[in-house]
C-alpha atoms as a PDB file:
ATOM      1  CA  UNK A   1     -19.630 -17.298 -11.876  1.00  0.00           C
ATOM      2  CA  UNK A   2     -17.312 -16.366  -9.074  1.00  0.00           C
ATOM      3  CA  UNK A   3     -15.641 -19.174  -7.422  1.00  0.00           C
ATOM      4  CA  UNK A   4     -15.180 -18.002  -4.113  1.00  0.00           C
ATOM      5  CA  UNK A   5     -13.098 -21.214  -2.941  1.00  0.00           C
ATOM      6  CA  UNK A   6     -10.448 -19.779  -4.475  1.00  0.00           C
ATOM      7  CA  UNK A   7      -9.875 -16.081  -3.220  1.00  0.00           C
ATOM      8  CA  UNK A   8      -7.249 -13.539  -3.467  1.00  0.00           C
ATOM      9  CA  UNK A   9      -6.183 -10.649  -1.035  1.00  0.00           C
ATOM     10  CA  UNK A  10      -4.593  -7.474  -3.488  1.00  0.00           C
ATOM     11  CA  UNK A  11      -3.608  -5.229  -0.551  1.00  0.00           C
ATOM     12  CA  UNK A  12      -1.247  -6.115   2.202  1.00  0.00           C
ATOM     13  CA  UNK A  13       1.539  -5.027   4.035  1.00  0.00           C
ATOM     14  CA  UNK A  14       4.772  -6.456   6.063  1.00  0.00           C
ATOM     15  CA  UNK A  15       7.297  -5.218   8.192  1.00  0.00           C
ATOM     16  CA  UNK A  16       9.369  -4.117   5.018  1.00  0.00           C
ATOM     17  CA  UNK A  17       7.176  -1.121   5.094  1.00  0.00           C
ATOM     18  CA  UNK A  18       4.336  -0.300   7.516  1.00  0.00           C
ATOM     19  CA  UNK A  19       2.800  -3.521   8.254  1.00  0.00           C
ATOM     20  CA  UNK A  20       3.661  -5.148  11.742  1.00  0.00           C
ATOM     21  CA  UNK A  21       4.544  -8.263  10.463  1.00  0.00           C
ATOM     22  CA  UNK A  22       7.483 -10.519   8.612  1.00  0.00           C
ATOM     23  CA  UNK A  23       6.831 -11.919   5.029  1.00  0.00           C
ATOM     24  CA  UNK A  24       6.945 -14.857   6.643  1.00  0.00           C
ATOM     25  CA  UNK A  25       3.890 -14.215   9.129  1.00  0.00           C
ATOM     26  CA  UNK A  26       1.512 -12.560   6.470  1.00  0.00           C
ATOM     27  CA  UNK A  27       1.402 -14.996   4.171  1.00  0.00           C
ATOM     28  CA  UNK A  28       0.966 -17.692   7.003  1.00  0.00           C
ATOM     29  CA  UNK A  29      -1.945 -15.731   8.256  1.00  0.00           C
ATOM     30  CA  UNK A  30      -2.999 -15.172   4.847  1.00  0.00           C
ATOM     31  CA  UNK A  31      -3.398 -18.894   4.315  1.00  0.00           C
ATOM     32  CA  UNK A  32      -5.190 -19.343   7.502  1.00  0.00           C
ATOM     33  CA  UNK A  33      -8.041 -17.437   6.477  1.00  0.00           C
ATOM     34  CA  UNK A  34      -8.194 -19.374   2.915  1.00  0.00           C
ATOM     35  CA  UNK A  35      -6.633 -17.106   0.898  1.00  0.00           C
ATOM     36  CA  UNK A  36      -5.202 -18.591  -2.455  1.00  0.00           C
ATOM     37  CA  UNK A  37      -3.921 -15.473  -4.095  1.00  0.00           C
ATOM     38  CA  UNK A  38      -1.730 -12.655  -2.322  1.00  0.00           C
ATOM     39  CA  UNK A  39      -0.430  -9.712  -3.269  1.00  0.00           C
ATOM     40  CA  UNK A  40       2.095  -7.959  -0.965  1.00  0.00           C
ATOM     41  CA  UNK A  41       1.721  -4.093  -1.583  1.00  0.00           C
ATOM     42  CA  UNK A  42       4.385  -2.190   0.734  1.00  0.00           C
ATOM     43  CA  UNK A  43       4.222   1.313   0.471  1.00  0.00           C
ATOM     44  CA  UNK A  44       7.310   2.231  -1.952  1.00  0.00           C
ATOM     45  CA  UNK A  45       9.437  -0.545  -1.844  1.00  0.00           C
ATOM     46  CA  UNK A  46       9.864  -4.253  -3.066  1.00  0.00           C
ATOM     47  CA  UNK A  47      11.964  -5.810  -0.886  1.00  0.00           C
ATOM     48  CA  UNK A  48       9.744  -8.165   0.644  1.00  0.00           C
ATOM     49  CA  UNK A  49       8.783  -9.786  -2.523  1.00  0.00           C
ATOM     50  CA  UNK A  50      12.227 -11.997  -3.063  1.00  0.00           C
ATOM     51  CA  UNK A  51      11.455 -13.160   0.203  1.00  0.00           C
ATOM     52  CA  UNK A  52       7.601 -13.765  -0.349  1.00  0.00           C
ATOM     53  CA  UNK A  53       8.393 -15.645  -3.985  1.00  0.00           C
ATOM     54  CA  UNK A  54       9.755 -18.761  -1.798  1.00  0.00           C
ATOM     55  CA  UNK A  55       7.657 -18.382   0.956  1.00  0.00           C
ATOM     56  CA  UNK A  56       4.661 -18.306  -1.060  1.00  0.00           C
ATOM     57  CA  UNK A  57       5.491 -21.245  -2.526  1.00  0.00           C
ATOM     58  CA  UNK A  58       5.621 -23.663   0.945  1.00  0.00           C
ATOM     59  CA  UNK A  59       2.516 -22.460   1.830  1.00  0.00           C
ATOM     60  CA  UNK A  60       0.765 -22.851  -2.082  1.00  0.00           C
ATOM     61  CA  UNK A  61      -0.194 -19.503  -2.523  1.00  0.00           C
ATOM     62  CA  UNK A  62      -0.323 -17.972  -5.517  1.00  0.00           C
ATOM     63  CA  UNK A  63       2.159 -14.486  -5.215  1.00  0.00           C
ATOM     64  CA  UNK A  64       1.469 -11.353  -7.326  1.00  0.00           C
ATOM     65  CA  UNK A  65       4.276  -8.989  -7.223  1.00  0.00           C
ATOM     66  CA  UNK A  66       2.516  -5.687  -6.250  1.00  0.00           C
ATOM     67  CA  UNK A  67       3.557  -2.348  -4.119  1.00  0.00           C
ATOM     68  CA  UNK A  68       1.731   0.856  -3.461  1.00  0.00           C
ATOM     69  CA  UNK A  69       3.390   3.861  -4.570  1.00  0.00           C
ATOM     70  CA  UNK A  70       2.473   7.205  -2.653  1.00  0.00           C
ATOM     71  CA  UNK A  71       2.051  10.205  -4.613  1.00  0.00           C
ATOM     72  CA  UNK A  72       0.308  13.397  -4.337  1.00  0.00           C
ATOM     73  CA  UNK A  73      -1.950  15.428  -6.916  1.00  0.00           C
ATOM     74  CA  UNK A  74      -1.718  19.181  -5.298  1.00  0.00           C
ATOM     75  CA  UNK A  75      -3.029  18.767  -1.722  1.00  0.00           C
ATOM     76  CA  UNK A  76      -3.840  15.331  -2.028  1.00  0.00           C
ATOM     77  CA  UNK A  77      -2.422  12.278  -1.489  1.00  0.00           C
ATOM     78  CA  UNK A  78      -3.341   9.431  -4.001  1.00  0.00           C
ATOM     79  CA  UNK A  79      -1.559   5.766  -3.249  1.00  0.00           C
ATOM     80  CA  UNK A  80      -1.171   3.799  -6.472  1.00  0.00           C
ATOM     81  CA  UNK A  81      -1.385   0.062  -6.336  1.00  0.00           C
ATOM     82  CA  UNK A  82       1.087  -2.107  -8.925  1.00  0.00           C
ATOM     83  CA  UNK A  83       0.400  -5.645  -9.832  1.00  0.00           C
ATOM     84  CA  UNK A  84       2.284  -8.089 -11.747  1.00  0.00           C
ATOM     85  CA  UNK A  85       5.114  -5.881 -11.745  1.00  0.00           C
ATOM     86  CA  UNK A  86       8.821  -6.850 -12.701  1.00  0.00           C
ATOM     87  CA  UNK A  87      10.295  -6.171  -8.876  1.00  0.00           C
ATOM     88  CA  UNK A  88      14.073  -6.659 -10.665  1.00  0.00           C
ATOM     89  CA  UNK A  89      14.012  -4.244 -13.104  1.00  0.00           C
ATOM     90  CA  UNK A  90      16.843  -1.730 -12.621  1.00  0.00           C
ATOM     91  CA  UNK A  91      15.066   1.339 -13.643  1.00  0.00           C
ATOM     92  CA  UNK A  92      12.443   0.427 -11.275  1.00  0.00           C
ATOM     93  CA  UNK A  93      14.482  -0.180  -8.602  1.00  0.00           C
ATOM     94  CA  UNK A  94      16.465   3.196  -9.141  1.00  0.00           C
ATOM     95  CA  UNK A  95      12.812   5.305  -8.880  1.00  0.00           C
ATOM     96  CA  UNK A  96      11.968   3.259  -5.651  1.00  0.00           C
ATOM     97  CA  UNK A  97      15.468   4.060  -4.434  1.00  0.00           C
ATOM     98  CA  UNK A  98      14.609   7.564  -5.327  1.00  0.00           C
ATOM     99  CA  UNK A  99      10.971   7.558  -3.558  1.00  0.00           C
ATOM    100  CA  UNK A 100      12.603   5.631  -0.216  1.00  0.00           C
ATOM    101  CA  UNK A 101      15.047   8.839  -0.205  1.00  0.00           C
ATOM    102  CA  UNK A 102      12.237  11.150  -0.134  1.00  0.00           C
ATOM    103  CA  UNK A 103      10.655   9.616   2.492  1.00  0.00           C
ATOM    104  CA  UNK A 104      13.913   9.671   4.652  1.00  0.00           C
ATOM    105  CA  UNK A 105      14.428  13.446   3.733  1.00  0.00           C
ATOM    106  CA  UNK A 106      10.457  14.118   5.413  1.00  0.00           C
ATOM    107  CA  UNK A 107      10.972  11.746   8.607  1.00  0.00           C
ATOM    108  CA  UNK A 108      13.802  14.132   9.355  1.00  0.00           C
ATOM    109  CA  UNK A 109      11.621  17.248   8.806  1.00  0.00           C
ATOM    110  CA  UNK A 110       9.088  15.496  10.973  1.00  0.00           C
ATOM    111  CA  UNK A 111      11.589  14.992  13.379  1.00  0.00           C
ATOM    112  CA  UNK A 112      12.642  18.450  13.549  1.00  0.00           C
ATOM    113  CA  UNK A 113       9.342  19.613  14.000  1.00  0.00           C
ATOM    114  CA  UNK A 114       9.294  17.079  17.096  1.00  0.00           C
ATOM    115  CA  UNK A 115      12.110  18.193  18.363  1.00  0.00           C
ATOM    116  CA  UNK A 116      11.299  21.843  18.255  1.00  0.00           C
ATOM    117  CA  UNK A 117       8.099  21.015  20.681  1.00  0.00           C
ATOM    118  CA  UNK A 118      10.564  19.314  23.649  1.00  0.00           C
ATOM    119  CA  UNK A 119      10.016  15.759  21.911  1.00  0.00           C
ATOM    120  CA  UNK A 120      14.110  14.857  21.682  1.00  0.00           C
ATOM    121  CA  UNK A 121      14.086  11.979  19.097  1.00  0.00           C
ATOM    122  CA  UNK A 122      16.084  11.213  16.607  1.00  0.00           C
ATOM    123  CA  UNK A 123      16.451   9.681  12.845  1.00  0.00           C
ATOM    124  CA  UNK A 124      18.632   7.280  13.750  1.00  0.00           C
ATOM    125  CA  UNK A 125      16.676   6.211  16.344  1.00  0.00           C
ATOM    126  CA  UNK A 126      13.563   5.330  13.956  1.00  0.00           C
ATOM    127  CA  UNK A 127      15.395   3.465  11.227  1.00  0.00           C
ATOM    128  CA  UNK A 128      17.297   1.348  14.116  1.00  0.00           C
ATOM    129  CA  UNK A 129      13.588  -0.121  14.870  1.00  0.00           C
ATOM    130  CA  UNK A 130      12.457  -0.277  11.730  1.00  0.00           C
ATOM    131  CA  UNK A 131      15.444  -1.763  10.009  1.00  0.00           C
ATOM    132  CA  UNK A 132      17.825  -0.019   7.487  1.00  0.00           C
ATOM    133  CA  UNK A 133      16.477  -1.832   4.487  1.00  0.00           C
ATOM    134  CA  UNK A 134      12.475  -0.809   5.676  1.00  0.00           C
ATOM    135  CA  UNK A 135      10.467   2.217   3.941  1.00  0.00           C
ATOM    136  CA  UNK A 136      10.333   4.713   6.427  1.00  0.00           C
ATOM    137  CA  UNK A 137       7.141   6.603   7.075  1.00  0.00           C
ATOM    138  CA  UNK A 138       5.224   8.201   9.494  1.00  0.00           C
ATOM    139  CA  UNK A 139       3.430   4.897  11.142  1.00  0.00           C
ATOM    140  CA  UNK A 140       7.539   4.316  12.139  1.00  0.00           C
ATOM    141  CA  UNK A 141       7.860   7.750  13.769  1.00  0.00           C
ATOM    142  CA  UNK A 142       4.351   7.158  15.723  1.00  0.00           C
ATOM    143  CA  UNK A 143       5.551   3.862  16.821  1.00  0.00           C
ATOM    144  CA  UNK A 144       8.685   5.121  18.676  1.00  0.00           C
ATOM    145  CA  UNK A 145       6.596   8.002  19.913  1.00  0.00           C
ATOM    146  CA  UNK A 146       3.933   5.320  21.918  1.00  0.00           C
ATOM    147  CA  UNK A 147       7.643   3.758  22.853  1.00  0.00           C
ATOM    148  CA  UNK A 148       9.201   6.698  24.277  1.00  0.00           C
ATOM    149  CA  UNK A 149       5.878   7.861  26.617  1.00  0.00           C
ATOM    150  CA  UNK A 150       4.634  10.919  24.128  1.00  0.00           C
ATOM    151  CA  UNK A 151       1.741   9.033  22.962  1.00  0.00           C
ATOM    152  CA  UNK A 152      -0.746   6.297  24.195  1.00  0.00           C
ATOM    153  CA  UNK A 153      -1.294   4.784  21.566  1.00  0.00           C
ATOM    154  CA  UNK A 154      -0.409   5.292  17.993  1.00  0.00           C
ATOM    155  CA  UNK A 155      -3.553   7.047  17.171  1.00  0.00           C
ATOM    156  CA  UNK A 156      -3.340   9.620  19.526  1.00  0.00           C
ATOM    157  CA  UNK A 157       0.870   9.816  17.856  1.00  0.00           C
ATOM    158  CA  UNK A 158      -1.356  10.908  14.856  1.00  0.00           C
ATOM    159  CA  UNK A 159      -3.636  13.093  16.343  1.00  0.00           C
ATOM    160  CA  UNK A 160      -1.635  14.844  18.311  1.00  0.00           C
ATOM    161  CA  UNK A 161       1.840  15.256  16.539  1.00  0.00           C
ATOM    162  CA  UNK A 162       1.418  13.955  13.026  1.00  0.00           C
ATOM    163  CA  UNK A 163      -1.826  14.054  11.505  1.00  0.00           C
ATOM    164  CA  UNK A 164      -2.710  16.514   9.182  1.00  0.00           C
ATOM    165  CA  UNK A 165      -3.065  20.141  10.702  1.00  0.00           C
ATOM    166  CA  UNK A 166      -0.797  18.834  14.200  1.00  0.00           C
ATOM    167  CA  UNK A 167       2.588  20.448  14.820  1.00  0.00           C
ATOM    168  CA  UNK A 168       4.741  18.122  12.970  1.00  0.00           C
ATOM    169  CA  UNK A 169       2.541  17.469   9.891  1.00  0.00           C
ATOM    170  CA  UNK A 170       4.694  17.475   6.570  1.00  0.00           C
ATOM    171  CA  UNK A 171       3.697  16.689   3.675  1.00  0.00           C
ATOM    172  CA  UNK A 172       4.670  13.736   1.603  1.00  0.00           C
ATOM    173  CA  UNK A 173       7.493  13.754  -1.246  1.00  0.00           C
ATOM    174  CA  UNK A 174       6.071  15.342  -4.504  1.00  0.00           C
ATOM    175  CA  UNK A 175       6.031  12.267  -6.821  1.00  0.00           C
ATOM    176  CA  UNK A 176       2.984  12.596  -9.432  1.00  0.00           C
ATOM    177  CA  UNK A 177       0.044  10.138  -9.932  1.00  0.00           C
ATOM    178  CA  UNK A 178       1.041  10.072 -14.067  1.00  0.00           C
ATOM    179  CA  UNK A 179       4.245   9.364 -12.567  1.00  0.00           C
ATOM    180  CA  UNK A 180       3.471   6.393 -10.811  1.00  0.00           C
ATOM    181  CA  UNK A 181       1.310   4.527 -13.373  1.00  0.00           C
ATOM    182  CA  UNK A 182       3.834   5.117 -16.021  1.00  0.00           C
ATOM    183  CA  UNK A 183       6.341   3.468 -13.601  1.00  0.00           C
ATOM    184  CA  UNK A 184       4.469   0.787 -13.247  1.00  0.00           C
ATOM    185  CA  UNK A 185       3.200   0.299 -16.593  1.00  0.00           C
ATOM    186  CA  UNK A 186       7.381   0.418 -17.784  1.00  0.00           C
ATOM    187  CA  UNK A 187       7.685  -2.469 -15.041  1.00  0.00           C
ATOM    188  CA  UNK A 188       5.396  -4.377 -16.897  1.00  0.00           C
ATOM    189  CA  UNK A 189       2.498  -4.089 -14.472  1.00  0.00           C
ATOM    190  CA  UNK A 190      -0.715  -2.512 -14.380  1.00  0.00           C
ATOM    191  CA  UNK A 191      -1.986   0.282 -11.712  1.00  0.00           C
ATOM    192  CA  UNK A 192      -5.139   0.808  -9.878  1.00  0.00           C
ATOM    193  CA  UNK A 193      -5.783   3.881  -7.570  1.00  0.00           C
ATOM    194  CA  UNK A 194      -6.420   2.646  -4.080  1.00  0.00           C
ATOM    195  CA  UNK A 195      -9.033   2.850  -1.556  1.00  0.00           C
ATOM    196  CA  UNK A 196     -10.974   5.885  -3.410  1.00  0.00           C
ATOM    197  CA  UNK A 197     -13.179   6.627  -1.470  1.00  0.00           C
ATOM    198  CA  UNK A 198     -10.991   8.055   1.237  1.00  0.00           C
ATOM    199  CA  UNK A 199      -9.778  11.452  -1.459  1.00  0.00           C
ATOM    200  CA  UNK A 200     -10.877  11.062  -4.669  1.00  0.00           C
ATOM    201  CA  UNK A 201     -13.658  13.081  -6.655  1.00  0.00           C
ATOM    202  CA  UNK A 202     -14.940  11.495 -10.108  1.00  0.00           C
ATOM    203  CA  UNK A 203     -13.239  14.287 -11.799  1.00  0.00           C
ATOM    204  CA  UNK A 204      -9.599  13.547 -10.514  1.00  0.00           C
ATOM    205  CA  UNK A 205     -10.813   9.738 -11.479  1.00  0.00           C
ATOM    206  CA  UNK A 206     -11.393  11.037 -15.032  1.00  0.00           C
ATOM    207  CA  UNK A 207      -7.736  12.492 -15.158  1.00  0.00           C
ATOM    208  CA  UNK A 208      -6.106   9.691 -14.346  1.00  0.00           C
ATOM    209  CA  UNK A 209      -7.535   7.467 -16.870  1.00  0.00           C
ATOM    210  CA  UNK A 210      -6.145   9.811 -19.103  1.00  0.00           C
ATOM    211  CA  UNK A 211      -2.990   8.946 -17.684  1.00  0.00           C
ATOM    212  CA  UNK A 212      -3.173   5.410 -18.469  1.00  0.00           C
ATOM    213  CA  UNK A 213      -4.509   4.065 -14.882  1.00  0.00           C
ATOM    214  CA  UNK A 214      -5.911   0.092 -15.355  1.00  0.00           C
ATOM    215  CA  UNK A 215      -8.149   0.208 -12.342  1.00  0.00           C
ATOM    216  CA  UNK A 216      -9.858   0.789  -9.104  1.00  0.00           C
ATOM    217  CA  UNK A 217      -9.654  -0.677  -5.727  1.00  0.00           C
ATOM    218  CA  UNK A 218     -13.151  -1.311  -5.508  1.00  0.00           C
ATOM    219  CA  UNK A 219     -13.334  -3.531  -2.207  1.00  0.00           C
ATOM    220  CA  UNK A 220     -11.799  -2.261   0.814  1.00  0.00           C
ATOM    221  CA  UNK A 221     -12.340  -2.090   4.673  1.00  0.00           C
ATOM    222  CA  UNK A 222     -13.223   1.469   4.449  1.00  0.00           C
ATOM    223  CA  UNK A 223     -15.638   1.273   1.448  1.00  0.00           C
ATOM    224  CA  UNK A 224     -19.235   1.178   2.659  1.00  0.00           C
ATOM    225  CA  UNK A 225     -21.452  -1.673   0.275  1.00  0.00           C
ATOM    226  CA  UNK A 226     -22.724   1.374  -1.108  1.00  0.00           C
ATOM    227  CA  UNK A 227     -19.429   2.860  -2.169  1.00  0.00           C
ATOM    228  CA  UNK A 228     -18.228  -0.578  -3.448  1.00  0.00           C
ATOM    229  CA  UNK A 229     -21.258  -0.513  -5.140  1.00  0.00           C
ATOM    230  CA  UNK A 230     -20.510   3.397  -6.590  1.00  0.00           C
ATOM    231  CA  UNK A 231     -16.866   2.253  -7.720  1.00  0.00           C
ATOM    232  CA  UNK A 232     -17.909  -1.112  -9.179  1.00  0.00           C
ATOM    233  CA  UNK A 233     -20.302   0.572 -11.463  1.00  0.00           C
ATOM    234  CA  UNK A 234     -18.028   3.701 -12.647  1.00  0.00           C
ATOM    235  CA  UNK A 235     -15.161   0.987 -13.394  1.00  0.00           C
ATOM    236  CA  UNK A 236     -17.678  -0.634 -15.508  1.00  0.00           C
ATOM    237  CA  UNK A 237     -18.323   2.269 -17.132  1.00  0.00           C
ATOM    238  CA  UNK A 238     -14.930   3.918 -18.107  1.00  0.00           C
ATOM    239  CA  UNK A 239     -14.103   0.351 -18.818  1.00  0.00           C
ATOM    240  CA  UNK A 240     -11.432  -0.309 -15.884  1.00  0.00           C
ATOM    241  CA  UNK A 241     -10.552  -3.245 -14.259  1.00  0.00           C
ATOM    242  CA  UNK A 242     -11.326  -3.883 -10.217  1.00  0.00           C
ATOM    243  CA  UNK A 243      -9.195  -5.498  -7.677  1.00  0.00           C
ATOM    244  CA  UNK A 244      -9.999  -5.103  -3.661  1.00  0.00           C
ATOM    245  CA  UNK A 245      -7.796  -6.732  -0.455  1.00  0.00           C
ATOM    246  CA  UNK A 246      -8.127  -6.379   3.487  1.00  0.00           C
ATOM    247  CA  UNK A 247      -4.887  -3.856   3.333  1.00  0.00           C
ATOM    248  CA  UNK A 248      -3.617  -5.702   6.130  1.00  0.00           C
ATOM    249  CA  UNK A 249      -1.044  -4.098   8.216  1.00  0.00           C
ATOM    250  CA  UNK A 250      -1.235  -5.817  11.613  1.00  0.00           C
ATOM    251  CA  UNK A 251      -0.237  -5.059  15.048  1.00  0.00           C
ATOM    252  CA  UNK A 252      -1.237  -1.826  16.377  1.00  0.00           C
ATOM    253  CA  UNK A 253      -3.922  -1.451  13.455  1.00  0.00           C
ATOM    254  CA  UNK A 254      -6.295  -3.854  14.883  1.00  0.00           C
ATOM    255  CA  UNK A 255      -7.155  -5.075  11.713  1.00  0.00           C
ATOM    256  CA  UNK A 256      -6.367  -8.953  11.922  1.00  0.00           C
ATOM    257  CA  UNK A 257     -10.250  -9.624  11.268  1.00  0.00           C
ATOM    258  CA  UNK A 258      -9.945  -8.066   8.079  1.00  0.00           C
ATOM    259  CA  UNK A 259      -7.845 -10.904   6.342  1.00  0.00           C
ATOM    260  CA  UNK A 260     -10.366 -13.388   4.556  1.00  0.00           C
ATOM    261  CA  UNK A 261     -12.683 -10.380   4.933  1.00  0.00           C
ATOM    262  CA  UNK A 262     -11.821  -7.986   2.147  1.00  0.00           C
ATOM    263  CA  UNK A 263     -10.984 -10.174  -0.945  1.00  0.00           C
ATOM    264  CA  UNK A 264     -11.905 -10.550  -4.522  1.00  0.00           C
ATOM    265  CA  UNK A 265     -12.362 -13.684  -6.540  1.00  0.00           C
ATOM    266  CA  UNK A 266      -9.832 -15.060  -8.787  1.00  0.00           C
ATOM    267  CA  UNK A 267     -11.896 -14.137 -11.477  1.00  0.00           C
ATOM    268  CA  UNK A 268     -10.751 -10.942 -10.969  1.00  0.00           C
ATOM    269  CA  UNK A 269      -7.003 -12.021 -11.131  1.00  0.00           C
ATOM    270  CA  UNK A 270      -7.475 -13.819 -14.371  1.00  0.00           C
ATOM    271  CA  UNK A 271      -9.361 -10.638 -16.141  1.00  0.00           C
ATOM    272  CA  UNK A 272      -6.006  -8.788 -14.743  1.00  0.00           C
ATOM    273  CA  UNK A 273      -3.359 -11.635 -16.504  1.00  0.00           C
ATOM    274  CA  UNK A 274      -5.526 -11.734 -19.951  1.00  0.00           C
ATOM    275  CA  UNK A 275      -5.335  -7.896 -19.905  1.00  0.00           C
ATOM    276  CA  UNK A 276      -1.256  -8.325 -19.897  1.00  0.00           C
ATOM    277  CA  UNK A 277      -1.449 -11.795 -22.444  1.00  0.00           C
ATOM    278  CA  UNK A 278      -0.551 -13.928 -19.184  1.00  0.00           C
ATOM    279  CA  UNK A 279      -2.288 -17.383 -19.278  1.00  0.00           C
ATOM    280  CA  UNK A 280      -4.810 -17.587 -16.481  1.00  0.00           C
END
């Protein structure tokens, strides 16, 4: 039986990469709404996670180093969640340094594309708000846009500059699904695809099980009960594990609600540590 006094967000996000908040904030919040399990899950980067380790700790919460790797599979983008991985390996660190380039090299082409419409803003300009050591993406660009007077809000920055199909749409770096889970599986960690139900067909499922994925992000604020239910059953199925989290990001998101939400029960946690021979 689930015990669900003891419950564990998978999914989050700080200010190290998208989220609007310090390490230091999330896992406060975190253990406001009850949660005894976190793992922080920045989009291509671990640099929160020394931080969290300590952190973690004064507030007796239980840390799982995680991240969420973007990649893309032809026209569509697939994020890849890591847990329990080794945040200090080198080689690990070297790809990440690798995927945080990439991401640099398409907020310039972004920015080019801006500038070509009358919008005059600049690189330098985005990482000086973000922070030099932060993953750069596109939530950063849409931030300074609101800032500057070109947007509202940051959903209309998407909508009208850099969603899919606007004028400064570009696509992400090309770094490959297989890629990511072996990555993660080197680190010492196991991956599960994330929120599914926003891109993924069974058959693109069935691939990357092939590749060696562990799991599927089963609960998740976009999954309807039925889709949780849908997931849930075809992880049973192919033998996967589940994990689920509010993907907390914060601030402009709207999303604070979410945390204490969208959670799984340690349960869950443990069937993750016995798959990697950690004791529970």
């Amino acid at each position: 039986m689930t015990d669900y006094s003891l419950t564990a967000d998978l999914h989050t996000h700080t200010n190290f990469s998208d989220g609007a908040y310090s390490v230091e904030e999330v896992v406060a919040k975190v253990a406001a709404a009850g949660i005894t399990t976190l793992s922080i899950t920045d989009h291509d980067t671990v640099e929160g996670l020394h931080r969290a380790v300590t952190i973690c700790r004064e507030y007796s919460v239980d840390l799982i180093p995680g991240i969420e790797i973007t990649t893309a599979l032809g026209n569509v983008q697939l994020h890849i969640l890591g847990y329990f991985i080794d945040f200090s390996d080198a080689n690990f660190q070297r790809q990440l340094t690798a995927l945080r380039e990439g991401r640099l090299k398409r907020a310039q082409r972004i920015i080019t594309k801006l500038n070509k419409i009358k919008i005059p803003i600049n690189l330098d300009r985005v990482v000086e708000r973000a922070g030099e050591k932060k993953s750069i993406g596109r939530p950063h660009i849409a931030d300074l846009l609101v800032l500057e007077g070109y947007a509202n809000n940051y959903q209309e920055a998407f909508d009208k500059y850099l969603g899919i199909g606007r004028p400064a749409y570009e696509r992400n770096h090309p770094f490959s699904p297989d890629s990511a889970i072996n990555m993660i599986s080197t680190a010492g960690g196991l991956s599960f695809l994330a929120h599914p139900s926003h891109y993924i067909s069974e058959g693109v499922l069935m691939k990357l099980i092939k590749s060696g994925l562990n799991g599927i992000e089963v609960i998740h604020p976009s999954h309807s009960e039925h889709e949780m239910d849908k997931w849930r059953k075809l992880a049973s199925n192919n033998s996967l594990l589940i994990s689920g989290g509010s993907d907390f990001h914060g601030g402009k998101r709207s999303d604070e609600d979410n945390l204490g939400k969208f959670f799984v029960g340690v349960d869950v946690v443990n069937t993750m540590k016995k798959k990697l021979n950690i004791a529970a």
